[in-house]
N, C-alpha and C. Protein backbone atom coordinates (compact mmCIF):
# COMPACT_ATOMS: atom_id res chain seq x y z
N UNK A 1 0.85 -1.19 0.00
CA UNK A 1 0.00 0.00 0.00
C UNK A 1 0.88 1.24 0.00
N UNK A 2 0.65 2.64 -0.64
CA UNK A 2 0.78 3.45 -0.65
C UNK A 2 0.08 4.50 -0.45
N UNK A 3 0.97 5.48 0.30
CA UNK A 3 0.03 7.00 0.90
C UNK A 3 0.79 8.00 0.59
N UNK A 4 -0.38 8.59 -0.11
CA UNK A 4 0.03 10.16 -1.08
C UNK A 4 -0.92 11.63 -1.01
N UNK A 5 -0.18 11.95 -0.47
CA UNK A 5 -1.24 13.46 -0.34
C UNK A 5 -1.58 14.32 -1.93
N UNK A 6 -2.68 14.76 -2.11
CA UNK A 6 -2.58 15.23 -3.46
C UNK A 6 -3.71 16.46 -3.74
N UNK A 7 -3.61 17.16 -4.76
CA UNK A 7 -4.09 18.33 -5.14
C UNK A 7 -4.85 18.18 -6.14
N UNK A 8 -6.05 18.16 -6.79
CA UNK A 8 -6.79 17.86 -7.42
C UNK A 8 -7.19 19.34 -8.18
N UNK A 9 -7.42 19.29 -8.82
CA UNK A 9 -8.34 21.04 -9.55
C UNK A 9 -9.31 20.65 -10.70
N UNK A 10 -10.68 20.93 -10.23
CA UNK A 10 -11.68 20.53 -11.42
C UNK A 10 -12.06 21.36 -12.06
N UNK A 11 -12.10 20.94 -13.62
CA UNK A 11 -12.74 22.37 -14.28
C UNK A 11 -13.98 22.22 -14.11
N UNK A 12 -15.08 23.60 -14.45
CA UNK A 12 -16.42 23.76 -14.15
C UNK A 12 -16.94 22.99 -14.82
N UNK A 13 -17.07 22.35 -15.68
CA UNK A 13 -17.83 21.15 -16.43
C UNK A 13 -18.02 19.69 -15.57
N UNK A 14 -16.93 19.97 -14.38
CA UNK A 14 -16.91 18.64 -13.78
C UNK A 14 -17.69 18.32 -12.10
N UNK A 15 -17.96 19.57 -11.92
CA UNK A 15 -18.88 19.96 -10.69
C UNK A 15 -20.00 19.01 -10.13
N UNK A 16 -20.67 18.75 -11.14
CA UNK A 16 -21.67 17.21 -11.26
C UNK A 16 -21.27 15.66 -11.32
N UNK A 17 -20.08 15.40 -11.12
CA UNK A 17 -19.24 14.41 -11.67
C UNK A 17 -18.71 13.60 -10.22
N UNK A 18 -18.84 12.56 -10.34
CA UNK A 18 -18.64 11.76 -9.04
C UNK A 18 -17.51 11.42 -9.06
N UNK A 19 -16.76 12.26 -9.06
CA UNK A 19 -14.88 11.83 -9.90
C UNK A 19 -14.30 11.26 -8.46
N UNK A 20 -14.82 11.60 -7.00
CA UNK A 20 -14.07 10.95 -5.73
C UNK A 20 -14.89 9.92 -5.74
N UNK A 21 -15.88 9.74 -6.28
CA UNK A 21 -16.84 8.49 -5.24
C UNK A 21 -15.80 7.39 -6.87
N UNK A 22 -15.95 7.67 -7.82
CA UNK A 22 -15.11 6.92 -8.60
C UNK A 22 -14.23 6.12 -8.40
N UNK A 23 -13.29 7.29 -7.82
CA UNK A 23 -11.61 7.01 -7.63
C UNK A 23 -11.36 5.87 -6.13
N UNK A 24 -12.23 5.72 -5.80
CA UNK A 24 -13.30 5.07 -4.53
C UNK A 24 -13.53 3.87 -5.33
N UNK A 25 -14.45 3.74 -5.90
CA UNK A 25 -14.96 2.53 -6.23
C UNK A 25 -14.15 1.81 -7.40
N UNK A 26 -13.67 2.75 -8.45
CA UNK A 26 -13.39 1.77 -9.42
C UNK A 26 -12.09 1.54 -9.27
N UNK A 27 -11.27 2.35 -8.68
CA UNK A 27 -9.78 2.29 -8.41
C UNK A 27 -9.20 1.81 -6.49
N UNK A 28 -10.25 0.96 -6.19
CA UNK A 28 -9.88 1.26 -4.91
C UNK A 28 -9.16 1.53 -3.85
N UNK A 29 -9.64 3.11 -4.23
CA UNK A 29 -8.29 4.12 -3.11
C UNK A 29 -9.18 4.07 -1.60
N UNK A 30 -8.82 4.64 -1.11
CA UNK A 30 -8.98 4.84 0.12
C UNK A 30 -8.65 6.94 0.44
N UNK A 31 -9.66 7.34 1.04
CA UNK A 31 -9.65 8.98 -0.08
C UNK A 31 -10.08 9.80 1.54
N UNK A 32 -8.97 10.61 2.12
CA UNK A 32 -9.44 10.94 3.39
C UNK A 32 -9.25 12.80 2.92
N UNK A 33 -10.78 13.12 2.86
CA UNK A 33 -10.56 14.66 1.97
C UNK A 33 -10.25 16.06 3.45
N UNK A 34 -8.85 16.33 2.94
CA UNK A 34 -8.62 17.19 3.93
C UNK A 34 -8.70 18.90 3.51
N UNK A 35 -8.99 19.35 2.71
CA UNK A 35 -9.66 20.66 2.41
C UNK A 35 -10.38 20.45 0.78
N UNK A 36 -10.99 21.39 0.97
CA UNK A 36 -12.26 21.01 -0.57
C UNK A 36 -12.60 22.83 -0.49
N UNK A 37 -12.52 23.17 -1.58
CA UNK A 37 -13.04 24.61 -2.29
C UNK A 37 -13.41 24.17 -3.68
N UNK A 38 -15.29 24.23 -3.23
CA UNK A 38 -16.33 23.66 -4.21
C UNK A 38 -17.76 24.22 -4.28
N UNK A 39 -17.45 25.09 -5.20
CA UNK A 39 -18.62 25.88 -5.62
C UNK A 39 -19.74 25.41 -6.79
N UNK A 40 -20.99 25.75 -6.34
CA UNK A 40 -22.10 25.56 -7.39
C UNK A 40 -21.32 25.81 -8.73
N UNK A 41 -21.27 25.37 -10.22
CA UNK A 41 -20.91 25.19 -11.54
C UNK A 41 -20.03 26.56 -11.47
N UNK A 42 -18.73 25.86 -10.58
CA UNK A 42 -17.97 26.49 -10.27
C UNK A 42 -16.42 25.61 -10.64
N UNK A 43 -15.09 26.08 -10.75
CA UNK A 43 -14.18 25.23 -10.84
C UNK A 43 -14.28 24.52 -9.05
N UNK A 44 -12.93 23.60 -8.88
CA UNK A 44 -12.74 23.31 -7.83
C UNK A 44 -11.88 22.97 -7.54
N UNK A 45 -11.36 22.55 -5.91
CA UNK A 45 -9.86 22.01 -5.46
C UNK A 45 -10.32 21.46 -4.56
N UNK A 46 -9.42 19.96 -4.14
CA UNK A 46 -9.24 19.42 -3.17
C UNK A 46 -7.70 18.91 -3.06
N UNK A 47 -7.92 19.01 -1.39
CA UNK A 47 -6.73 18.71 -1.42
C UNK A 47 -6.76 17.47 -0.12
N UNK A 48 -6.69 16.03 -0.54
CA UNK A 48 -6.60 14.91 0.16
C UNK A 48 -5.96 13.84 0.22
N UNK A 49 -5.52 13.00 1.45
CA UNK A 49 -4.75 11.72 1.34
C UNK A 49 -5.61 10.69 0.76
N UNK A 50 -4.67 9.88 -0.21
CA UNK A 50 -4.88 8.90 -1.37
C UNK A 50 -4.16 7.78 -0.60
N UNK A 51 -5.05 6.21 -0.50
CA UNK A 51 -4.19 5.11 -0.03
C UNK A 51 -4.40 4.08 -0.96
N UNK A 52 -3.66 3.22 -1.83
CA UNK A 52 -4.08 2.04 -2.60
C UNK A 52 -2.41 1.74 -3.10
N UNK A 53 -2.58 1.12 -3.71
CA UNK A 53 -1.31 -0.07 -4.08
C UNK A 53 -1.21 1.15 -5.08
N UNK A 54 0.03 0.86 -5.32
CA UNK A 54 0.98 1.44 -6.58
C UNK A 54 0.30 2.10 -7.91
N UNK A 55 -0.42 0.23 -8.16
CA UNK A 55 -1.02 0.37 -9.50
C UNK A 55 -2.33 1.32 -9.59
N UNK A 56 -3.14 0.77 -8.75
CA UNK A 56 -4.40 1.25 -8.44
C UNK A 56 -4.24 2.94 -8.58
N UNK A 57 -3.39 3.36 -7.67
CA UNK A 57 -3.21 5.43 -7.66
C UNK A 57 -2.39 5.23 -9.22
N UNK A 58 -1.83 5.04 -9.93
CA UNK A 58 -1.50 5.13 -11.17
C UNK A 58 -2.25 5.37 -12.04
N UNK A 59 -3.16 4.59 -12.34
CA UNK A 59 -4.53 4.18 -12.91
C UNK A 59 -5.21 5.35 -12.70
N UNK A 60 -5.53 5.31 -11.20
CA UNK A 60 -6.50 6.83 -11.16
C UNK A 60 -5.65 8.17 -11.38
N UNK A 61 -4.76 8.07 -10.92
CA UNK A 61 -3.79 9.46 -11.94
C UNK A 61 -4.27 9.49 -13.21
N UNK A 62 -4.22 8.70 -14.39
CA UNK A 62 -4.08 8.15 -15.41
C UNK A 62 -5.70 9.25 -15.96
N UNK A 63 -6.94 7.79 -15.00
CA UNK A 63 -8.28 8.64 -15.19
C UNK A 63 -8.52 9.81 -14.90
N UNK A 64 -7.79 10.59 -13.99
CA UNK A 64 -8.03 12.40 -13.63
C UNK A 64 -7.72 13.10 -15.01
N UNK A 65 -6.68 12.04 -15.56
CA UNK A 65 -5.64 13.20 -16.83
C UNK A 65 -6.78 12.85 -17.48
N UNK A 66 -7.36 12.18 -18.12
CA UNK A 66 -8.40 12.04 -19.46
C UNK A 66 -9.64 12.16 -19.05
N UNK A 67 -10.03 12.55 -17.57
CA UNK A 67 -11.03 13.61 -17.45
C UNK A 67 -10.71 15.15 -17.67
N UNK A 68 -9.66 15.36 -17.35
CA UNK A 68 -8.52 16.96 -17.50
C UNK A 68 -9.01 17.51 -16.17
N UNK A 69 -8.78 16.64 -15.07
CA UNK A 69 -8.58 16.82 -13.94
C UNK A 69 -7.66 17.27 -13.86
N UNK A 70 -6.86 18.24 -12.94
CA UNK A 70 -4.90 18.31 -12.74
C UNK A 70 -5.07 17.43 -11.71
N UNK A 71 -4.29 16.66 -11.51
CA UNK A 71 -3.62 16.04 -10.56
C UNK A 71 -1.87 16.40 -9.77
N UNK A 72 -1.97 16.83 -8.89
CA UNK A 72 -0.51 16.65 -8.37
C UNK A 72 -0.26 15.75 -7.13
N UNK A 73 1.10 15.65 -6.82
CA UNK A 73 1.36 14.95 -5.74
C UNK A 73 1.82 15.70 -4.96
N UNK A 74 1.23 16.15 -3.92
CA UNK A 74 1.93 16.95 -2.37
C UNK A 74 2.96 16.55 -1.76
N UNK A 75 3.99 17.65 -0.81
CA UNK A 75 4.28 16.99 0.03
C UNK A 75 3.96 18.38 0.98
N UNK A 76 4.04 18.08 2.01
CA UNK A 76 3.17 18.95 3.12
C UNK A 76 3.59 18.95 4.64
N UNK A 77 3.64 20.03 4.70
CA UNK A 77 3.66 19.78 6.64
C UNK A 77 3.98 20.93 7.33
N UNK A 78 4.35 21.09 8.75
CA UNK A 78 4.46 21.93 9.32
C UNK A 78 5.96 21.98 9.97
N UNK A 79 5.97 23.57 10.08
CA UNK A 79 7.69 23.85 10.27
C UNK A 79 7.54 24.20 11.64
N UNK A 80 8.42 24.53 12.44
CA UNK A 80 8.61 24.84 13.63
C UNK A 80 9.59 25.38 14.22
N UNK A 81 9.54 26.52 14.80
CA UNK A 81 10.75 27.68 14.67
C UNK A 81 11.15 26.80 16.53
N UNK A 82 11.80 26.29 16.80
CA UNK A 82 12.14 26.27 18.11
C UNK A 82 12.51 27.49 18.56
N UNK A 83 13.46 28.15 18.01
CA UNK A 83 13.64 29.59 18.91
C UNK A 83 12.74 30.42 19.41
N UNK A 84 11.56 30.67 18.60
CA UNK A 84 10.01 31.46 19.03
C UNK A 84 9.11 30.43 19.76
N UNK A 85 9.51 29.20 20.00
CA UNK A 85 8.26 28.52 20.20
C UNK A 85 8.48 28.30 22.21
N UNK A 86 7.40 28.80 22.78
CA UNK A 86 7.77 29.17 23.85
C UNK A 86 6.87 27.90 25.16
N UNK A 87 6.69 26.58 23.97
CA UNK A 87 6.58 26.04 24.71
C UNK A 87 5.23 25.80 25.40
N UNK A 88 3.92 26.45 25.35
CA UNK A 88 2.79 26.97 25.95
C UNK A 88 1.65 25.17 25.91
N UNK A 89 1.77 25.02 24.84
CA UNK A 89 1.11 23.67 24.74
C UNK A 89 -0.31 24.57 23.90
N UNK A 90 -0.42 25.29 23.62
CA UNK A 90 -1.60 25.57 23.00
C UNK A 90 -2.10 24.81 21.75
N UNK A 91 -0.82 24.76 20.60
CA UNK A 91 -1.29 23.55 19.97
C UNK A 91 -1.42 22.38 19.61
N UNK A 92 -0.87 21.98 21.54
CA UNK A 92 -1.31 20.43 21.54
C UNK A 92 -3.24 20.08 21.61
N UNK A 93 -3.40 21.20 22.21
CA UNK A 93 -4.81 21.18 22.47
C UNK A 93 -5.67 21.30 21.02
N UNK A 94 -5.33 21.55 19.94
CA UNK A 94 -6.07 21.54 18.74
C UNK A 94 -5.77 20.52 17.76
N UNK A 95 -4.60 19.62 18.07
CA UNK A 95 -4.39 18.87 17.25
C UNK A 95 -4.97 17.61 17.39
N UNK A 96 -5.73 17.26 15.96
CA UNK A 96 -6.57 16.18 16.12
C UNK A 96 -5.77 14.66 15.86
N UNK A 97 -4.21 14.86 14.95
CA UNK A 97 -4.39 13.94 14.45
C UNK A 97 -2.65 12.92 15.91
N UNK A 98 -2.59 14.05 16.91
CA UNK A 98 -1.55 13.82 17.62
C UNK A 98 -0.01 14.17 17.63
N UNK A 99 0.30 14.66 16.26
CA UNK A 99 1.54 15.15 15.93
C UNK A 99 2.43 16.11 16.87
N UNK A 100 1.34 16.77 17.74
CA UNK A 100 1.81 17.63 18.54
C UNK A 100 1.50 17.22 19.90
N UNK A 101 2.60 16.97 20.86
CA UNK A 101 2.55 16.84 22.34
C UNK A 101 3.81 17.58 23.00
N UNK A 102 3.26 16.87 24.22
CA UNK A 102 4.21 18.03 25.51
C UNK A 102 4.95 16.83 26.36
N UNK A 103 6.17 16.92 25.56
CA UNK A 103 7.27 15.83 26.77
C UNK A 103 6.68 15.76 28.06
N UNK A 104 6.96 15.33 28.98
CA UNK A 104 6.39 15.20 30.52
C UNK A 104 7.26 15.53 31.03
N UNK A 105 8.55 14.81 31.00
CA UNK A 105 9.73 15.03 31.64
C UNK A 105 9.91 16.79 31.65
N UNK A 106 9.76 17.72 30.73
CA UNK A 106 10.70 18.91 30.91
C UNK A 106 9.35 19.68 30.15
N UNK A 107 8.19 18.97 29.83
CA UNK A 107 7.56 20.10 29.52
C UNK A 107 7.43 20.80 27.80
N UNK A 108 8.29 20.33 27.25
CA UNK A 108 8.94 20.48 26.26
C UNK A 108 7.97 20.03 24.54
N UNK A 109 7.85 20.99 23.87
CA UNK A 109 6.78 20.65 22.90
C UNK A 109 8.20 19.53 21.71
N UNK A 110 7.03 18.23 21.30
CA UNK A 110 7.73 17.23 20.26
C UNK A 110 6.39 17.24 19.35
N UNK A 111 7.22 17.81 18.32
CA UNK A 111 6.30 17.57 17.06
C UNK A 111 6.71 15.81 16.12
N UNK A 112 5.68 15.57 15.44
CA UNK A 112 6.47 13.90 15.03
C UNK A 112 5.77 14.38 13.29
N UNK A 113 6.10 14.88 12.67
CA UNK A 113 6.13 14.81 11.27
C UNK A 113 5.19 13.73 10.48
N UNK A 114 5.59 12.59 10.70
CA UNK A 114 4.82 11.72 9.76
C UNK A 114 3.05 11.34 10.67
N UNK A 115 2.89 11.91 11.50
CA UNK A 115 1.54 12.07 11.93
C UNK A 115 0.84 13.43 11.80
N UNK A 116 1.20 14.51 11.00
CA UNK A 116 0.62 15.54 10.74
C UNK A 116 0.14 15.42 9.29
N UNK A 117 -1.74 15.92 9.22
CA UNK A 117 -1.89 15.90 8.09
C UNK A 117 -2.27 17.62 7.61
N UNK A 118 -1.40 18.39 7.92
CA UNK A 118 -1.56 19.64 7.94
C UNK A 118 -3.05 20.19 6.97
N UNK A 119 -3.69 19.91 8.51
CA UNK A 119 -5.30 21.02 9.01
C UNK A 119 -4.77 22.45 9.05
N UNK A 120 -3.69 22.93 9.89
CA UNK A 120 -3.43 23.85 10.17
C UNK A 120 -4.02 24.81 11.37
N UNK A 121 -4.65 23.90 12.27
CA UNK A 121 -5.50 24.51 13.57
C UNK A 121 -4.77 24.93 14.29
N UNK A 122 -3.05 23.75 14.38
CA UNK A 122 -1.57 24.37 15.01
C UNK A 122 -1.33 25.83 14.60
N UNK A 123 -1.50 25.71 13.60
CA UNK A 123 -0.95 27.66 13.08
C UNK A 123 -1.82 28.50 13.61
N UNK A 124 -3.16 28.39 13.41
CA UNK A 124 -3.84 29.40 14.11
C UNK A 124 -4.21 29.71 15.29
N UNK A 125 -3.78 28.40 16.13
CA UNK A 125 -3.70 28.44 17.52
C UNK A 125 -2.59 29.30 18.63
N UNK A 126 -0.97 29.00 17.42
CA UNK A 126 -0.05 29.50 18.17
C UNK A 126 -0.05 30.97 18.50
N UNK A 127 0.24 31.05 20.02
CA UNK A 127 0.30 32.89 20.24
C UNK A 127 1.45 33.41 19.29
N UNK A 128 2.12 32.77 19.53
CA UNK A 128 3.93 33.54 18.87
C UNK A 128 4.52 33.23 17.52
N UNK A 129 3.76 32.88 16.74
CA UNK A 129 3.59 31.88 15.21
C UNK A 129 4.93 31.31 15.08
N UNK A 130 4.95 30.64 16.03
CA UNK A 130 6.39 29.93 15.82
C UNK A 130 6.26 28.72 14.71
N UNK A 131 4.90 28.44 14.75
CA UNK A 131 4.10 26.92 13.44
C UNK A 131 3.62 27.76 12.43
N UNK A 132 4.57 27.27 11.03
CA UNK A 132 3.96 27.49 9.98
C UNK A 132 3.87 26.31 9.31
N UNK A 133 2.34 26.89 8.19
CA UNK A 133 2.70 25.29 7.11
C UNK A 133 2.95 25.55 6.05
N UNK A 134 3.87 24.75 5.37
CA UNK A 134 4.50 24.72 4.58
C UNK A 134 3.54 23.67 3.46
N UNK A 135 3.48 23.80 2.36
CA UNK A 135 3.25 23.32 1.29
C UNK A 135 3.67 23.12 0.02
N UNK A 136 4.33 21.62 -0.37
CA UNK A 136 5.01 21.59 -1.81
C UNK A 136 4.27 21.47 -2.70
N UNK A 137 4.36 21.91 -3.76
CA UNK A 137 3.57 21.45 -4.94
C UNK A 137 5.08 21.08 -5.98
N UNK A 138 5.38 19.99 -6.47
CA UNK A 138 6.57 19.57 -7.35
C UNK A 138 7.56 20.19 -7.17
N UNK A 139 8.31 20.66 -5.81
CA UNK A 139 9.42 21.51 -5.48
C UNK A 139 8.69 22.71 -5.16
N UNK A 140 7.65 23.11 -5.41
CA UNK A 140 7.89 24.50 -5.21
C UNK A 140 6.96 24.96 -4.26
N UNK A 141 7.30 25.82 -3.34
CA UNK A 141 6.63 26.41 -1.70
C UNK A 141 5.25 26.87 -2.52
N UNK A 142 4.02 26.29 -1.77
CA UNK A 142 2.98 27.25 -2.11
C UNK A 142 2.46 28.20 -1.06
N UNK A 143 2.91 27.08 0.06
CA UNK A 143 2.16 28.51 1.46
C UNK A 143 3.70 28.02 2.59
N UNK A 144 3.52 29.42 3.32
CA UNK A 144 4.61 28.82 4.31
C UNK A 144 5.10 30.49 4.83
């Protein structure tokens, strides 16, 4: 199995189009949608983790292109300034998926990377914006 975060963009013709429940059924991914900007016969974006074997996300890559879906592959996450970060625990308290806790021993904030699916509730939580998120799109920073 494989897990891939990804960026989707629909043109307005495709608004009516069951292109996730698809990529679901006929390709069976496994499709956990973590932001969606989707308007009435409107374009659109999502941006969600993809899980299926190799072939299977190939395939549905394959079907996005000859719908003229864009497809990209993310990579994503959150940065963390230790020097500003003062430690408070504020966004341990918003994080749903656990990435963020508070050592016991010293108090001390440990972020763990491969458990963040950057929501970004950490960023807007911190007093001192010591958490930013960062976003790749094929090398290149889109937010951060």
């Amino acid at each position: 199995m494989q897990k891939i975060k990804a960026f989707l963009r629909f043109p307005q013709e495709h608004f009516s189009k069951p292109i996730t429940y698809r990529l679901v059924k006929e390709y069976n991914l496994m499709i956990n949608i973590l932001r969606a900007e989707v308007a009435a016969n409107k374009a659109g974006e999502l941006i969600m983790d993809i899980e299926g074997s190799e072939q299977d996300i190939a395939e549905a890559i394959d079907f996005t292109a000859h719908e003229g879906i864009e497809f990209r592959i993310l990579k994503s996450g959150i940065t963390l300034d230790e020097e500003r970060c003062v430690h408070c625990g504020a966004c341990t308290s918003v994080c749903p998926s656990g990435a963020l806790t508070l050592r016991r021993d010293d108090w001390s904030l440990v972020f763990a990377p491969e458990k963040c699916f950057a929501c970004e509730l950490c960023v807007k939580s911190c007093p001192v914006r010591a958490i930013v998120a960062v976003m790749h799109l094929n090398g290149t920073v889109l937010a951060g």
